[in-house]
Protein backbone atom coordinates (compact mmCIF):
# COMPACT_ATOMS: atom_id res chain seq x y z
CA UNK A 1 -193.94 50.11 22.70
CA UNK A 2 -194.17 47.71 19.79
CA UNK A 3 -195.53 44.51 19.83
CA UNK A 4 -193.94 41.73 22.38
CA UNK A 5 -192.49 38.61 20.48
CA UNK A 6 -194.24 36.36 22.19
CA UNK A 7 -193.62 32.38 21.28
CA UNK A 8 -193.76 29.11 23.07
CA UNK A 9 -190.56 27.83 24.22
CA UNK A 10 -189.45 24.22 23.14
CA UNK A 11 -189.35 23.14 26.38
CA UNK A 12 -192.77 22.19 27.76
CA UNK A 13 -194.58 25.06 26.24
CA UNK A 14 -193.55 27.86 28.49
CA UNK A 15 -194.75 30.87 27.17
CA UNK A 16 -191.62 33.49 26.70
CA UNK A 17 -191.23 37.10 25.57
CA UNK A 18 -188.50 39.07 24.32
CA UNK A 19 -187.56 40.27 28.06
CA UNK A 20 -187.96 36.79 29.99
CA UNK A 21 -185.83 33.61 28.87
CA UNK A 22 -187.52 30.03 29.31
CA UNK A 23 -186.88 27.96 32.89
CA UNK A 24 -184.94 24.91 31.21
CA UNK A 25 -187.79 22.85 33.59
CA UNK A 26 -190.54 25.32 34.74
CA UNK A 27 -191.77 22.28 36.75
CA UNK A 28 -188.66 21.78 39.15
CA UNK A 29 -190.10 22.57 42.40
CA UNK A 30 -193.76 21.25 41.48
CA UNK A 31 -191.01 18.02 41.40
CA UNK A 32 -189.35 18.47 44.46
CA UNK A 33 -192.22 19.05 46.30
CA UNK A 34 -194.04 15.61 45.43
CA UNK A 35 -191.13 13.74 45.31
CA UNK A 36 -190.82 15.01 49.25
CA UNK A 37 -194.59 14.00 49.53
CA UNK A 38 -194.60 10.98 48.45
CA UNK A 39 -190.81 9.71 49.11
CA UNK A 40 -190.77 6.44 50.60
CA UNK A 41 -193.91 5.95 48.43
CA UNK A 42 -192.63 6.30 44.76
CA UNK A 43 -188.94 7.02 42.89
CA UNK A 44 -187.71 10.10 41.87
CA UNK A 45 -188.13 8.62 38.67
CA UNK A 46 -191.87 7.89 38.81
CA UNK A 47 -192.64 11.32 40.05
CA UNK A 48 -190.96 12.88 37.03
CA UNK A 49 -192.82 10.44 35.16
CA UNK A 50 -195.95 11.91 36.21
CA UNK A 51 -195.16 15.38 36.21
CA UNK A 52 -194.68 14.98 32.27
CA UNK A 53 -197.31 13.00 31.75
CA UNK A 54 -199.49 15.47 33.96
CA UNK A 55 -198.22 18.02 31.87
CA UNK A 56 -198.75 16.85 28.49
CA UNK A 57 -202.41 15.64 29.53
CA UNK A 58 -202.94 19.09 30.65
CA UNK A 59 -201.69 20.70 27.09
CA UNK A 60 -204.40 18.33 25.24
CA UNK A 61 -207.15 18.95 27.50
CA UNK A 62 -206.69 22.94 28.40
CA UNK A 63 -204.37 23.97 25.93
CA UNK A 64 -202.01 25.46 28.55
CA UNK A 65 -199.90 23.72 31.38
CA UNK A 66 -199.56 26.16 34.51
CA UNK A 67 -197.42 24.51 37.18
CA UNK A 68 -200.46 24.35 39.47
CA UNK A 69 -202.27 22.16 37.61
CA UNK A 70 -199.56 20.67 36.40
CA UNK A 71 -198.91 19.89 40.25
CA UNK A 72 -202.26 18.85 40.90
CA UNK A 73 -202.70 16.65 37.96
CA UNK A 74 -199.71 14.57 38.96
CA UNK A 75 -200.45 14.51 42.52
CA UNK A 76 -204.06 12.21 41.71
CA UNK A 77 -201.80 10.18 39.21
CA UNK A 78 -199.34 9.36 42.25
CA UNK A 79 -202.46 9.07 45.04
CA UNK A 80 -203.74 6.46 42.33
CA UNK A 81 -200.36 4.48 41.82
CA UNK A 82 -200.20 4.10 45.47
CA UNK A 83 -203.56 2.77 46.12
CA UNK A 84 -203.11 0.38 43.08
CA UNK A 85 -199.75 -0.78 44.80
CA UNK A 86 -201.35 -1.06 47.86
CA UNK A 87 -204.39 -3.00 46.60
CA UNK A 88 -201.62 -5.26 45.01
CA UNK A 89 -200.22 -6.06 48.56
């Protein structure tokens, strides 16, 4: 076999090949599963806002973004808004 045409996607630097297309949001369910964790807690919005922010951070700091630690990354960021909304009153 020749050599795979591997690239980085446009979309949040998802690595693709010549046999896989790119997930339009690779982190959907990292999403929906701290949106569920923290609803009541923070928007929809917010969470989003994290999960890119998480994301990019991890890019500049690693050099690759796996949903994992993009999941992880965002989770502290939300466990931090909380506590500075709670501190807030």
């Amino acid at each position: 076999m020749g050599e795979q045409d591997e690239r980085l996607s446009d979309r949040r630097g998802v690595l693709v090949n010549d046999r896989t297309e790119a997930d339009p949001n690779p982190y959907a369910e990292v999403e929906t599963a701290l949106r569920e964790e923290f609803a009541g807690v923070h928007s929809a919005a917010t969470v989003t806002r994290c999960v890119d922010a998480a994301h990019y951070g991890a890019l500049e700091v690693t050099g690759y973004a796996h949903p994992s630690l993009v999941e992880r990354i965002a989770r502290k960021h939300l466990h931090v808004l909380a506590l500075v909304a709670s501190e807030r009153g």
